[in-house]
PDB file of N, CA and C in Angstrom:
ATOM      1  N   UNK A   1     -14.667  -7.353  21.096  1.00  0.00           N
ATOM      2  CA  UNK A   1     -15.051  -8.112  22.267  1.00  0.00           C
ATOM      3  C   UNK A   1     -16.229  -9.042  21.978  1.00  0.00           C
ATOM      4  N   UNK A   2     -17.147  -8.698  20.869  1.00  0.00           N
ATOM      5  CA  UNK A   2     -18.536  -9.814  20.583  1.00  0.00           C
ATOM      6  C   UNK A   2     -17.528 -11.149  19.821  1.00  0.00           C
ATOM      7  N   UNK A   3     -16.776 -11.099  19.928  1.00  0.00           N
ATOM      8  CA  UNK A   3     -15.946 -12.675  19.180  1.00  0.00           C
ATOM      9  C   UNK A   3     -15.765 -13.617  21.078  1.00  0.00           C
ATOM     10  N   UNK A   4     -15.963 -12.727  22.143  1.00  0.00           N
ATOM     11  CA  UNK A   4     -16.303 -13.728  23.080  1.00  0.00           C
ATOM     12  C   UNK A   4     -17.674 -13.749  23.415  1.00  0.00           C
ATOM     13  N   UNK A   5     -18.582 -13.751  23.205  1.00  0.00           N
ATOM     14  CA  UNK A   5     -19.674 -14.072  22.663  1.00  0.00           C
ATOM     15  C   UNK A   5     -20.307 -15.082  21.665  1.00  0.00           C
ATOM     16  N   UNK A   6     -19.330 -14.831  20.836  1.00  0.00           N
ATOM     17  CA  UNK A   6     -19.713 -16.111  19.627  1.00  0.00           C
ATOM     18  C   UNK A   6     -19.079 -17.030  19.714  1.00  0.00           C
ATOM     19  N   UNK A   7     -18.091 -16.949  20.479  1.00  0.00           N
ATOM     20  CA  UNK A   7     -17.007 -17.994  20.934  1.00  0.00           C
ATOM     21  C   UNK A   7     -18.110 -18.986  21.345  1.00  0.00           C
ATOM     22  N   UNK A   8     -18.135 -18.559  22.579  1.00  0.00           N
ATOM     23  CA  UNK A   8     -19.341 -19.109  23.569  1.00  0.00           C
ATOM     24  C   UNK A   8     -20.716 -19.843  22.990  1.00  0.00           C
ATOM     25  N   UNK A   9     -21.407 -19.136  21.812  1.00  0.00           N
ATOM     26  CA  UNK A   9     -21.881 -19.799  20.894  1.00  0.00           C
ATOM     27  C   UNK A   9     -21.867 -20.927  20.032  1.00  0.00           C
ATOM     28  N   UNK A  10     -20.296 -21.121  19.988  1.00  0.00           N
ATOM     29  CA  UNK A  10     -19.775 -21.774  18.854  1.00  0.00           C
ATOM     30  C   UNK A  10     -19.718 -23.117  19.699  1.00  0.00           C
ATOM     31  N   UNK A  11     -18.983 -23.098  20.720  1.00  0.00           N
ATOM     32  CA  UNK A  11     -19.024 -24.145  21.850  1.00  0.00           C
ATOM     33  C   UNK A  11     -20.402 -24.759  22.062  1.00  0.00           C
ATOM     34  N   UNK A  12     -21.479 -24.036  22.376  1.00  0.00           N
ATOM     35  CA  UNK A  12     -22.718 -24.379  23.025  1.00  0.00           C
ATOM     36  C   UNK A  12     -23.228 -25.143  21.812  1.00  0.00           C
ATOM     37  N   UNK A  13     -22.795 -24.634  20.353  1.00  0.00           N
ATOM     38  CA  UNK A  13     -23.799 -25.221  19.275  1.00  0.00           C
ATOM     39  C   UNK A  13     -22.727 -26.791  18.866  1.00  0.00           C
ATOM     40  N   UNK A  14     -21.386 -26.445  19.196  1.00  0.00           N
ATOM     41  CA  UNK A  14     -20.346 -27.901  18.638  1.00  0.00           C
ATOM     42  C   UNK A  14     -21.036 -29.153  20.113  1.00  0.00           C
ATOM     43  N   UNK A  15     -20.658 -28.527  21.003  1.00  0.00           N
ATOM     44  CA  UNK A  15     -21.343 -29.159  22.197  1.00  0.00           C
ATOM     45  C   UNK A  15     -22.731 -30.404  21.800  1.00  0.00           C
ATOM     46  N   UNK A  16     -23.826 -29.626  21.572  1.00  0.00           N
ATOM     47  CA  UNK A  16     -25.211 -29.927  21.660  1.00  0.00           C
ATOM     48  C   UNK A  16     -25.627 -31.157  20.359  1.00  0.00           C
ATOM     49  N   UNK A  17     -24.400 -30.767  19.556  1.00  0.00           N
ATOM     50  CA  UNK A  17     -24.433 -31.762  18.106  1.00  0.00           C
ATOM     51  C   UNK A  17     -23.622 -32.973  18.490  1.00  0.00           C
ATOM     52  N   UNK A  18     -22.548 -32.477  19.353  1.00  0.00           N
ATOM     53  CA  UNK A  18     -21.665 -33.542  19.627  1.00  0.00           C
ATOM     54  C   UNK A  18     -22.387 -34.938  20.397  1.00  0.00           C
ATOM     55  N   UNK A  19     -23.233 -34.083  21.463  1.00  0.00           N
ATOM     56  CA  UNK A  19     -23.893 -34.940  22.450  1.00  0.00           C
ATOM     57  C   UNK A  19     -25.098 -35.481  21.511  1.00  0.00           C
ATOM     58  N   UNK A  20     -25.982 -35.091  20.210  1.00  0.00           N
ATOM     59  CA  UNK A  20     -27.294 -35.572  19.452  1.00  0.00           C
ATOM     60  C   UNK A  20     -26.238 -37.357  18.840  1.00  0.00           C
ATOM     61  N   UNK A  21     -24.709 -36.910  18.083  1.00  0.00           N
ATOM     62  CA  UNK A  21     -24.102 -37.904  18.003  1.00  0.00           C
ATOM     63  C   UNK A  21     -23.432 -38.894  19.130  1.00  0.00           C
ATOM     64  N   UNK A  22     -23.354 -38.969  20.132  1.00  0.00           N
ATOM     65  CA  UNK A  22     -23.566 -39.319  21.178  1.00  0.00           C
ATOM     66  C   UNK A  22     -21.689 -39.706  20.855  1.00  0.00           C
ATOM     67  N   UNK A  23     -21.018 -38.242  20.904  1.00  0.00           N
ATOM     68  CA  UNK A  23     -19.054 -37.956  20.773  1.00  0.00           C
ATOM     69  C   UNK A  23     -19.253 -37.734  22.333  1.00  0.00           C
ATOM     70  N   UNK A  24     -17.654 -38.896  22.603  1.00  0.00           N
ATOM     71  CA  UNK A  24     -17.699 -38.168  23.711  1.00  0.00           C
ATOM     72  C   UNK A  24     -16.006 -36.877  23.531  1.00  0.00           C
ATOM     73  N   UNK A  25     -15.852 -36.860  22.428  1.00  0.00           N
ATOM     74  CA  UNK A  25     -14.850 -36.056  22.272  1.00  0.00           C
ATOM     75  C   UNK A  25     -15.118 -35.123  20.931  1.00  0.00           C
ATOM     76  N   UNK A  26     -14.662 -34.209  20.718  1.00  0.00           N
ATOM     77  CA  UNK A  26     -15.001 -33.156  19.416  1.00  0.00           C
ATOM     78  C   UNK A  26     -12.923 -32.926  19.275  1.00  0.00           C
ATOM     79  N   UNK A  27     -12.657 -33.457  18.393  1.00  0.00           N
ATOM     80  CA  UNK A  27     -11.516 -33.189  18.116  1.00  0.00           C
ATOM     81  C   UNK A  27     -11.171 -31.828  17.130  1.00  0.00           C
ATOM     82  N   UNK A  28     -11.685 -32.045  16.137  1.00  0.00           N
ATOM     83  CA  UNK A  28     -12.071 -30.323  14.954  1.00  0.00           C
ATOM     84  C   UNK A  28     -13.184 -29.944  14.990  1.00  0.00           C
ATOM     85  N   UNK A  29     -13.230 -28.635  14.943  1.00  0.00           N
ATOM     86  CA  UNK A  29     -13.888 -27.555  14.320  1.00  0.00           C
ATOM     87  C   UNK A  29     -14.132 -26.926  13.063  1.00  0.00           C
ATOM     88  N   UNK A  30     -14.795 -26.516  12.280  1.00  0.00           N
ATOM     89  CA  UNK A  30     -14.657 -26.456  10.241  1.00  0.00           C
ATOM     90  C   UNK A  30     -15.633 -25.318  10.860  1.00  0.00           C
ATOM     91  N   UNK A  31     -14.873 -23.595  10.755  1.00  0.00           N
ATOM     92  CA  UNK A  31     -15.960 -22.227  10.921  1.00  0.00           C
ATOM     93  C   UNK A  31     -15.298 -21.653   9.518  1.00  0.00           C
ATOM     94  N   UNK A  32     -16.722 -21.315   8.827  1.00  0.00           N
ATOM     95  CA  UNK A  32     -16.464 -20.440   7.651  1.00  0.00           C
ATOM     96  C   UNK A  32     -16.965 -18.824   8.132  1.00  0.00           C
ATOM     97  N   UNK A  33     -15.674 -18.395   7.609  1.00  0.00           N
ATOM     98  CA  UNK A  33     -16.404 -16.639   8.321  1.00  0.00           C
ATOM     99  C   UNK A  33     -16.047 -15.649   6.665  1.00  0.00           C
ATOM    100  N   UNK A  34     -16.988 -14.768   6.881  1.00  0.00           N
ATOM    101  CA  UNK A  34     -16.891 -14.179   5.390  1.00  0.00           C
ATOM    102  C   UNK A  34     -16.387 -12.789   6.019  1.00  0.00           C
ATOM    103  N   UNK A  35     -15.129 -12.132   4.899  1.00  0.00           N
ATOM    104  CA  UNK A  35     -14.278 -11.101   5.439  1.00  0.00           C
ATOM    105  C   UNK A  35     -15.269  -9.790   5.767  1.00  0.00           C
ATOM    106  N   UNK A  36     -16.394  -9.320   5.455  1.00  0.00           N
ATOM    107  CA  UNK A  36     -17.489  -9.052   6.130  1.00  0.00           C
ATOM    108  C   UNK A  36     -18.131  -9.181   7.248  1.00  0.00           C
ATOM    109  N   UNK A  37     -17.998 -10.416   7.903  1.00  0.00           N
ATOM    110  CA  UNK A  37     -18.380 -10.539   9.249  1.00  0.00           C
ATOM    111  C   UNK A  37     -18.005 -10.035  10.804  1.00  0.00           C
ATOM    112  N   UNK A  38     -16.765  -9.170  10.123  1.00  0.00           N
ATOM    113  CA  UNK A  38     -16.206  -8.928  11.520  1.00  0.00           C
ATOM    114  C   UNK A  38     -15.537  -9.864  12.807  1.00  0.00           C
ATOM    115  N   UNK A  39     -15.757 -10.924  12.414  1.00  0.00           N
ATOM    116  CA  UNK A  39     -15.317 -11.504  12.946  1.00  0.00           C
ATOM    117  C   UNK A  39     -13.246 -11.673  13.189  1.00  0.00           C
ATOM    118  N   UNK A  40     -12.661 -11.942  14.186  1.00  0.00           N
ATOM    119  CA  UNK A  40     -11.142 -11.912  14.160  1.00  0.00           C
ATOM    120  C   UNK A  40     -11.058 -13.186  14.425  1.00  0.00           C
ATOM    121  N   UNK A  41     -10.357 -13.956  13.556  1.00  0.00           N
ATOM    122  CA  UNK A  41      -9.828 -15.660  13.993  1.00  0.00           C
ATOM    123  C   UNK A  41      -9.065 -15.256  15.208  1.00  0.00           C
ATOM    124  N   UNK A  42      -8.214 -14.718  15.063  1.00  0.00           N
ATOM    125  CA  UNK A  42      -7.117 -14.753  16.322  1.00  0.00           C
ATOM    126  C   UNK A  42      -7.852 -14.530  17.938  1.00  0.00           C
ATOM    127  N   UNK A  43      -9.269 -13.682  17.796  1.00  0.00           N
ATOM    128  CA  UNK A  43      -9.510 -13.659  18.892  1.00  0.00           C
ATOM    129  C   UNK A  43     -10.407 -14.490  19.556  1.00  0.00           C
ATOM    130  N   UNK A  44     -11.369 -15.543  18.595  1.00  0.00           N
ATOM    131  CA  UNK A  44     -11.786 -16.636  18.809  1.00  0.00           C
ATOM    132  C   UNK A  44     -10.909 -17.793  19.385  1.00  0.00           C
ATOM    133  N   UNK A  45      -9.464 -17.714  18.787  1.00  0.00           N
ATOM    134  CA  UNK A  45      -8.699 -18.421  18.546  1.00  0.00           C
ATOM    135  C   UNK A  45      -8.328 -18.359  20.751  1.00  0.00           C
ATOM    136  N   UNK A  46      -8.326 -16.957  21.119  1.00  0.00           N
ATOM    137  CA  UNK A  46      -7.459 -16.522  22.029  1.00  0.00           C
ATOM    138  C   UNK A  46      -8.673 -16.996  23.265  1.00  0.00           C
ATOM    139  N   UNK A  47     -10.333 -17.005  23.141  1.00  0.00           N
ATOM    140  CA  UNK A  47     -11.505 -17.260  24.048  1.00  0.00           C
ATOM    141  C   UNK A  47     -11.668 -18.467  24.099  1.00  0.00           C
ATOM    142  N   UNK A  48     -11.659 -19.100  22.683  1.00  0.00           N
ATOM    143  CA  UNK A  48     -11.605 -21.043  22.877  1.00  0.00           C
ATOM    144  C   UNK A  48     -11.211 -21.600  23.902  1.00  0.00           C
ATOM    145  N   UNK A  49     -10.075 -22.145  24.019  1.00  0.00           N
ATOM    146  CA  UNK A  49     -10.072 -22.824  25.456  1.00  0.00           C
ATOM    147  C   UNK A  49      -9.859 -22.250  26.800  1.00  0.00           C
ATOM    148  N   UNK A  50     -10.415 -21.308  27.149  1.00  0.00           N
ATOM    149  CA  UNK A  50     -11.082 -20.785  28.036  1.00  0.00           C
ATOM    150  C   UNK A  50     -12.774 -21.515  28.171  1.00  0.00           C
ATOM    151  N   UNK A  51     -13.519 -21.065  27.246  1.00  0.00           N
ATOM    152  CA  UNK A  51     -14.698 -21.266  27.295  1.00  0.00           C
ATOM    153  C   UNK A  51     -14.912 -22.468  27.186  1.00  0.00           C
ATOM    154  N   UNK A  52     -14.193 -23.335  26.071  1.00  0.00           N
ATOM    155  CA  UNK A  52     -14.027 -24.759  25.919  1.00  0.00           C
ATOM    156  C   UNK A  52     -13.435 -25.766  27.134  1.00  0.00           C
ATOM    157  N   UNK A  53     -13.201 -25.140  27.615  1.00  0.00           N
ATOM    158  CA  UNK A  53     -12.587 -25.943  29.041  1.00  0.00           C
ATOM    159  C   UNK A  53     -13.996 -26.864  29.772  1.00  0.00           C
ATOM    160  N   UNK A  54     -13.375 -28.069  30.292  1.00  0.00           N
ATOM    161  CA  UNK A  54     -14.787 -28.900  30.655  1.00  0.00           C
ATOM    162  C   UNK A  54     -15.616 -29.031  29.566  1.00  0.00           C
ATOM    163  N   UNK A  55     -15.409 -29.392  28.749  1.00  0.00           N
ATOM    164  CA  UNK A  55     -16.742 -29.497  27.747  1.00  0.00           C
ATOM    165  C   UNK A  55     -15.758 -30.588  26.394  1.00  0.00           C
ATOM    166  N   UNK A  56     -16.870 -31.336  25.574  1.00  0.00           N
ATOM    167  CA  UNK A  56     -16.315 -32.452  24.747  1.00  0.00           C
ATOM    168  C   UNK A  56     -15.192 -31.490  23.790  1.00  0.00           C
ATOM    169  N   UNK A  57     -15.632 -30.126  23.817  1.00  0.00           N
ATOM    170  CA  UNK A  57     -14.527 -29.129  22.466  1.00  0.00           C
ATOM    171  C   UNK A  57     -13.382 -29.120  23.394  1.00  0.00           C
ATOM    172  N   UNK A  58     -12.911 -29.309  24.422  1.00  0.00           N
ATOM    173  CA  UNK A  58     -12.027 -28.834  24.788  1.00  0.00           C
ATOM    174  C   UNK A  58     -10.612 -28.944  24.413  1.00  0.00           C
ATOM    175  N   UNK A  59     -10.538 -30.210  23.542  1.00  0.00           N
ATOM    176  CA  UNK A  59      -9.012 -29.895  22.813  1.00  0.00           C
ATOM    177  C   UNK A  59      -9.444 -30.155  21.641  1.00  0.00           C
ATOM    178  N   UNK A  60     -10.286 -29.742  20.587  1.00  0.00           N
ATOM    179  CA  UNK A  60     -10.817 -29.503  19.694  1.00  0.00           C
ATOM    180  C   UNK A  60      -9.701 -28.285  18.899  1.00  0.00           C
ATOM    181  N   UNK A  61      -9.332 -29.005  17.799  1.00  0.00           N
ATOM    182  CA  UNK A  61      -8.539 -27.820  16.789  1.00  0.00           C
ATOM    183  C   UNK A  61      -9.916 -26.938  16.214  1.00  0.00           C
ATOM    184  N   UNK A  62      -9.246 -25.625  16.008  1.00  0.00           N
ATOM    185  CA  UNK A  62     -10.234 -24.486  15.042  1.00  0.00           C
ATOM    186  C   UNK A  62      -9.608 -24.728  13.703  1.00  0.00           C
ATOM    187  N   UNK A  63     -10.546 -25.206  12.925  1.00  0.00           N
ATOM    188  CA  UNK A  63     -10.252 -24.666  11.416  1.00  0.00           C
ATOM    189  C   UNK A  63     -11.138 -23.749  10.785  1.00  0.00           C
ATOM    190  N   UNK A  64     -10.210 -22.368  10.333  1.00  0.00           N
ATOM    191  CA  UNK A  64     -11.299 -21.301   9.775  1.00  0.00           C
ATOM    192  C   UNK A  64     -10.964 -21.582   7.865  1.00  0.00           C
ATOM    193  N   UNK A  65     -11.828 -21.121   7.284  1.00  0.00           N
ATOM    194  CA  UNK A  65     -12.044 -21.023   6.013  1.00  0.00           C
ATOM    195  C   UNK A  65     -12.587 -19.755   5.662  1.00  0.00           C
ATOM    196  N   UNK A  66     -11.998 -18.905   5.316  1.00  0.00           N
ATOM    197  CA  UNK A  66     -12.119 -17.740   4.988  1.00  0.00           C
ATOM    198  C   UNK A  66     -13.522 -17.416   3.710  1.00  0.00           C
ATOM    199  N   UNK A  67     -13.968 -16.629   3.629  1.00  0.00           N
ATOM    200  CA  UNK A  67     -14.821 -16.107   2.308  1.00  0.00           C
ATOM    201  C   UNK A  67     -14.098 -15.017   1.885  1.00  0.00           C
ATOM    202  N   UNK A  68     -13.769 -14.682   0.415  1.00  0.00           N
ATOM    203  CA  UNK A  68     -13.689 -12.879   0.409  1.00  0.00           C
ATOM    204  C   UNK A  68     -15.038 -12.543   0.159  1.00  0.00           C
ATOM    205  N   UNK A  69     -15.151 -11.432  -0.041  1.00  0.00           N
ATOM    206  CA  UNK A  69     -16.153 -10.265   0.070  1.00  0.00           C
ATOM    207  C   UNK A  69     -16.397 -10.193  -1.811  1.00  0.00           C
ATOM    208  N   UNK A  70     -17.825 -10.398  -2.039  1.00  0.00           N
ATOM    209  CA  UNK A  70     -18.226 -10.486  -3.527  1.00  0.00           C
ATOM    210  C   UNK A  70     -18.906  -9.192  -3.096  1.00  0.00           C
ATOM    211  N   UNK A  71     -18.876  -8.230  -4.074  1.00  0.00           N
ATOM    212  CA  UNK A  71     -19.812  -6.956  -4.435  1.00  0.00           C
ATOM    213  C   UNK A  71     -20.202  -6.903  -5.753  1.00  0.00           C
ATOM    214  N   UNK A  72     -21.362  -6.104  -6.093  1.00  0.00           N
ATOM    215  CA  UNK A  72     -22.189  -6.011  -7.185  1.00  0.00           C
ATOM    216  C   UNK A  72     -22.036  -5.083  -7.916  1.00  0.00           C
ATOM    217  N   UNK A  73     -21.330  -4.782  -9.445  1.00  0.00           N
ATOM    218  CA  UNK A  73     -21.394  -3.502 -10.040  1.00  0.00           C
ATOM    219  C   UNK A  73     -22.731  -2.975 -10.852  1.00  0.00           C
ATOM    220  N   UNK A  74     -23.253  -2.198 -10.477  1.00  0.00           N
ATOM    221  CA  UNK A  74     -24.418  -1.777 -10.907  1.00  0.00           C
ATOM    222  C   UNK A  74     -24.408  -1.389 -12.744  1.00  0.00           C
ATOM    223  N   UNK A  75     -23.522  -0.876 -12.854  1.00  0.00           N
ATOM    224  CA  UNK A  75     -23.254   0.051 -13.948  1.00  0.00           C
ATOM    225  C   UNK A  75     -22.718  -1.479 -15.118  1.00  0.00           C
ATOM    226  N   UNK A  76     -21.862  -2.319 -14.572  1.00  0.00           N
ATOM    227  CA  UNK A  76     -21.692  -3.248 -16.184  1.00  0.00           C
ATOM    228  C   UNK A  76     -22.034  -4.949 -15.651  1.00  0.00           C
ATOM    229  N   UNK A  77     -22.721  -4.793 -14.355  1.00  0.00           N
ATOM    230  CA  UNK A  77     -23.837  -5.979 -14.047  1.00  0.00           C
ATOM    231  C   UNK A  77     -23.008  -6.862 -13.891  1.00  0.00           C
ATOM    232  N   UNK A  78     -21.835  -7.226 -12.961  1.00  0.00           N
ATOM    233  CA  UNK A  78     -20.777  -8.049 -13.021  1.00  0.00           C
ATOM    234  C   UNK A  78     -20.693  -8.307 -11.457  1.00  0.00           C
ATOM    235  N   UNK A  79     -20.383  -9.289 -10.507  1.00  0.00           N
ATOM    236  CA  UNK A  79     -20.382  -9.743  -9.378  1.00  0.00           C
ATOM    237  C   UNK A  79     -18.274  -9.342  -8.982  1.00  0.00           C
ATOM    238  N   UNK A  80     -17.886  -9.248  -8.100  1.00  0.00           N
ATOM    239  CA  UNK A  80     -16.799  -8.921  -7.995  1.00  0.00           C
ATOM    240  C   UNK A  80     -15.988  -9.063  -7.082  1.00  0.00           C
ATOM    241  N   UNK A  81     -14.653  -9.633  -6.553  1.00  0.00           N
ATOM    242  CA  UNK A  81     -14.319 -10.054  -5.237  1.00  0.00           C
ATOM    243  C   UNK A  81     -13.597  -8.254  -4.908  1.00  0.00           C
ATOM    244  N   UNK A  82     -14.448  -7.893  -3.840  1.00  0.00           N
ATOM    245  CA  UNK A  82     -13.738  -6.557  -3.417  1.00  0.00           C
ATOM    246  C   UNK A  82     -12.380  -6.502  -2.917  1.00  0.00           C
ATOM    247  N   UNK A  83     -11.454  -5.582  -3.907  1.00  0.00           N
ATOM    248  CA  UNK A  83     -10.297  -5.189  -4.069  1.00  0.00           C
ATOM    249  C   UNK A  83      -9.619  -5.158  -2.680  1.00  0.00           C
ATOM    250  N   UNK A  84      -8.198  -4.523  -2.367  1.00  0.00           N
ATOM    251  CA  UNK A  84      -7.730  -4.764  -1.251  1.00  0.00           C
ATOM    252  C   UNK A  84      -8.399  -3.046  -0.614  1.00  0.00           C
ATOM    253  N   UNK A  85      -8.301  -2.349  -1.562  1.00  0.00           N
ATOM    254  CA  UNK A  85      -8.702  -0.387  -1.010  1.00  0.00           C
ATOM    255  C   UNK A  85      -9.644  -0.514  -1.924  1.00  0.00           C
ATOM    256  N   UNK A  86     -10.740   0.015  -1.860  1.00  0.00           N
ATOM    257  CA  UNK A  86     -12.128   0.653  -1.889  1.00  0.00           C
ATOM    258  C   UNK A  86     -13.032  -0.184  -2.766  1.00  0.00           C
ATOM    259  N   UNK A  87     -13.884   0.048  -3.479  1.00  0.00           N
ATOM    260  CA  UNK A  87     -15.205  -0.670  -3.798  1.00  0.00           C
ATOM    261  C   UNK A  87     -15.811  -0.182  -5.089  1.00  0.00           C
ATOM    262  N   UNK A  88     -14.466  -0.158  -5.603  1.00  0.00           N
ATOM    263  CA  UNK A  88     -14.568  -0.111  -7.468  1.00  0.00           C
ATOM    264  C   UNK A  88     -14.519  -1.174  -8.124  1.00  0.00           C
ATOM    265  N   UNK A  89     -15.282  -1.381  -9.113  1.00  0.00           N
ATOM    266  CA  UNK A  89     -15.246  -2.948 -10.196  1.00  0.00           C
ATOM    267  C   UNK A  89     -13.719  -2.783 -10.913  1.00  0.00           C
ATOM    268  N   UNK A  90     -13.617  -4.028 -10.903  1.00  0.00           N
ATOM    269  CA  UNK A  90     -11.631  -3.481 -11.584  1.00  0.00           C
ATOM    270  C   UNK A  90     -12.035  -3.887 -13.140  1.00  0.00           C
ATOM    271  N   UNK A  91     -13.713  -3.693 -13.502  1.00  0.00           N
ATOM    272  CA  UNK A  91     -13.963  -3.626 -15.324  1.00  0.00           C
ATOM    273  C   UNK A  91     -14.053  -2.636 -15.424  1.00  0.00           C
ATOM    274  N   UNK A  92     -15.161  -1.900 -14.791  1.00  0.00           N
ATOM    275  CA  UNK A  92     -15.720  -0.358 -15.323  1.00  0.00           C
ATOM    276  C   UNK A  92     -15.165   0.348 -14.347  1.00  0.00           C
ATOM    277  N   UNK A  93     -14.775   0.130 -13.010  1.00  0.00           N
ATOM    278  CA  UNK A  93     -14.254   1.362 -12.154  1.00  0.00           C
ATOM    279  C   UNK A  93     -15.872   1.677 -11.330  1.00  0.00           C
ATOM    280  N   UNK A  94     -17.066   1.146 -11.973  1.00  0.00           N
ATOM    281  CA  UNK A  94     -18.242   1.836 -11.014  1.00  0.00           C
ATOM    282  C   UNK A  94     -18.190   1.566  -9.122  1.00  0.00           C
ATOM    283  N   UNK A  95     -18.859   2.063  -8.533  1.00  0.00           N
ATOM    284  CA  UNK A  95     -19.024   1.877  -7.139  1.00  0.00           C
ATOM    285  C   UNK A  95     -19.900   0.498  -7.154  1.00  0.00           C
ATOM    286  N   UNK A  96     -19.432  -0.022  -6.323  1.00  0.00           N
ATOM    287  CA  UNK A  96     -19.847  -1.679  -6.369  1.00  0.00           C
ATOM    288  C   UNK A  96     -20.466  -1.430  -4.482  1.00  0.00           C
ATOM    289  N   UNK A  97     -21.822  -2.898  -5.139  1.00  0.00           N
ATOM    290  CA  UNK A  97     -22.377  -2.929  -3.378  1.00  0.00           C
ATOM    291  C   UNK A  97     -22.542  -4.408  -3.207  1.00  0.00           C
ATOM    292  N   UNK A  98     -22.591  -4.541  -1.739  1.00  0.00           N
ATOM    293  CA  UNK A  98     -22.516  -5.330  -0.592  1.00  0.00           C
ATOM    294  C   UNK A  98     -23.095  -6.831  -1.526  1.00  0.00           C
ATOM    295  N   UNK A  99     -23.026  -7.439  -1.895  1.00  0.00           N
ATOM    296  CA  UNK A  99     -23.583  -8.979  -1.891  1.00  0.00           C
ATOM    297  C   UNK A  99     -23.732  -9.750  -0.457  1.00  0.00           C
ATOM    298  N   UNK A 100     -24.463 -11.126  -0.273  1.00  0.00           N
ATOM    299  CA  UNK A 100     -24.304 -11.824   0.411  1.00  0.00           C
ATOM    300  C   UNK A 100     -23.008 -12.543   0.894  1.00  0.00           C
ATOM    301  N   UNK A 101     -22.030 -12.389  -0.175  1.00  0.00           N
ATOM    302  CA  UNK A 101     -21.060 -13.460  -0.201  1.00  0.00           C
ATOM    303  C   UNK A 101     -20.063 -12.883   0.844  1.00  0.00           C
ATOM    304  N   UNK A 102     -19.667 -12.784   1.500  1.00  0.00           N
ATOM    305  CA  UNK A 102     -18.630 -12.389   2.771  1.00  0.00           C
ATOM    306  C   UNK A 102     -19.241 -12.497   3.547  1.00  0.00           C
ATOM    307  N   UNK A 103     -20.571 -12.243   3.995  1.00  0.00           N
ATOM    308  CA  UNK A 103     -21.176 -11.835   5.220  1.00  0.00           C
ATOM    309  C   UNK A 103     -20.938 -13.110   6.063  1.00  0.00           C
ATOM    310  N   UNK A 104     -20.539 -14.613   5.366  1.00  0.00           N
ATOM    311  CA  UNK A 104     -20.956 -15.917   6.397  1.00  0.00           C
ATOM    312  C   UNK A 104     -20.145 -15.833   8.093  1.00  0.00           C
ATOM    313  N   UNK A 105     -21.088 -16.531   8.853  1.00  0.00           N
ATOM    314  CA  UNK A 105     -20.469 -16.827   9.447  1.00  0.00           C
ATOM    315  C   UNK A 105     -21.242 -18.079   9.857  1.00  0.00           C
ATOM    316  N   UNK A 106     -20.901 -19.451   9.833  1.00  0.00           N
ATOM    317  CA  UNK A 106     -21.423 -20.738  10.708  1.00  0.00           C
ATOM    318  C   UNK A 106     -20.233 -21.443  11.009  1.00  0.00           C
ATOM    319  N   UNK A 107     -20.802 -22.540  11.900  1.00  0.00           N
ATOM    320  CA  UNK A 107     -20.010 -23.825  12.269  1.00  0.00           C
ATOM    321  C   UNK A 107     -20.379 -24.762  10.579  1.00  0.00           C
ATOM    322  N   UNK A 108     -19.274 -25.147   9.998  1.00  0.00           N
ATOM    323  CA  UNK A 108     -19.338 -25.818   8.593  1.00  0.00           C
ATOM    324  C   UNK A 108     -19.499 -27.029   9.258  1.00  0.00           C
ATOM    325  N   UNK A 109     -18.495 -28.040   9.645  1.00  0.00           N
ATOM    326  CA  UNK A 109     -18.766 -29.377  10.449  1.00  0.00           C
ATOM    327  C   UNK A 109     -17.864 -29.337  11.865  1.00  0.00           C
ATOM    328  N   UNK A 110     -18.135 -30.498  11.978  1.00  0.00           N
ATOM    329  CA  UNK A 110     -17.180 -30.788  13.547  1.00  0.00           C
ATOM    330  C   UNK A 110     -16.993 -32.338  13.350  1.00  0.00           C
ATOM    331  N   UNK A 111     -15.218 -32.896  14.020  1.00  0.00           N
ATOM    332  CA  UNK A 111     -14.767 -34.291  13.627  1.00  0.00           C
ATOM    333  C   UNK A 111     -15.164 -34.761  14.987  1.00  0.00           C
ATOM    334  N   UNK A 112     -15.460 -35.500  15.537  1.00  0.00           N
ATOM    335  CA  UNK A 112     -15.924 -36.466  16.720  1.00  0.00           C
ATOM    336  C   UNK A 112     -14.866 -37.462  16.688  1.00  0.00           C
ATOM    337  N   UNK A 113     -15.191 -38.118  18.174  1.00  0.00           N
ATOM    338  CA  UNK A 113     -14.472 -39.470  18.302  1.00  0.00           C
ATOM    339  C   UNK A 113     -15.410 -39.653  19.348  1.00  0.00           C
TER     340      UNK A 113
END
């Protein structure tokens, strides 16, 4: 349910840039979300024009760009895109941890007219 929340976010922040460029329309959206974030496209996808209604996003396409999930193997010092099941390095097999790299979530750009 916090993806209508950020929905709402996402609008208020495409909105406020749209109007600094003085768009009176926001046609795309460019959101990078990292498979870490929790975030669900589909349910952003499902709050958008709801929330977008009356506002320059309102027929604004979503384009998402995915991140995978990089983890850290401690044991042979190697960075790693985490597997589909669990959080082994597929060199050494060690337990691998969390990096930055999945966690993203921003607005990348927005197309105006």
């Amino acid at each position: 349910m916090h993806e209508y929340a950020v929905t709402r976010s996402i609008v208020k922040i495409v909105a406020a840039e749209a109007e600094k460029a003085g768009a009176r329309k926001v046609t795309r959206i460019h959101l990078v979300i990292g498979d870490l974030s929790t975030i669900v496209d589909d349910s952003v996808r499902m709050y958008f024009p709801m929330i977008a209604a009356g506002t320059v996003a309102e027929e604004a396409e979503l384009v998402f760009k995915r991140v995978k999930a990089e983890f850290y193997c401690k044991h042979c010092r190697r960075n790693f895109v985490k597997p589909a099941h669990g959080f082994e390095c597929p060199v050494c097999g060690g337990l691998g941890t969390p990096t930055d790299v999945g966690k993203e979530f921003y607005v990348e750009s927005i197309e105006i007219e």
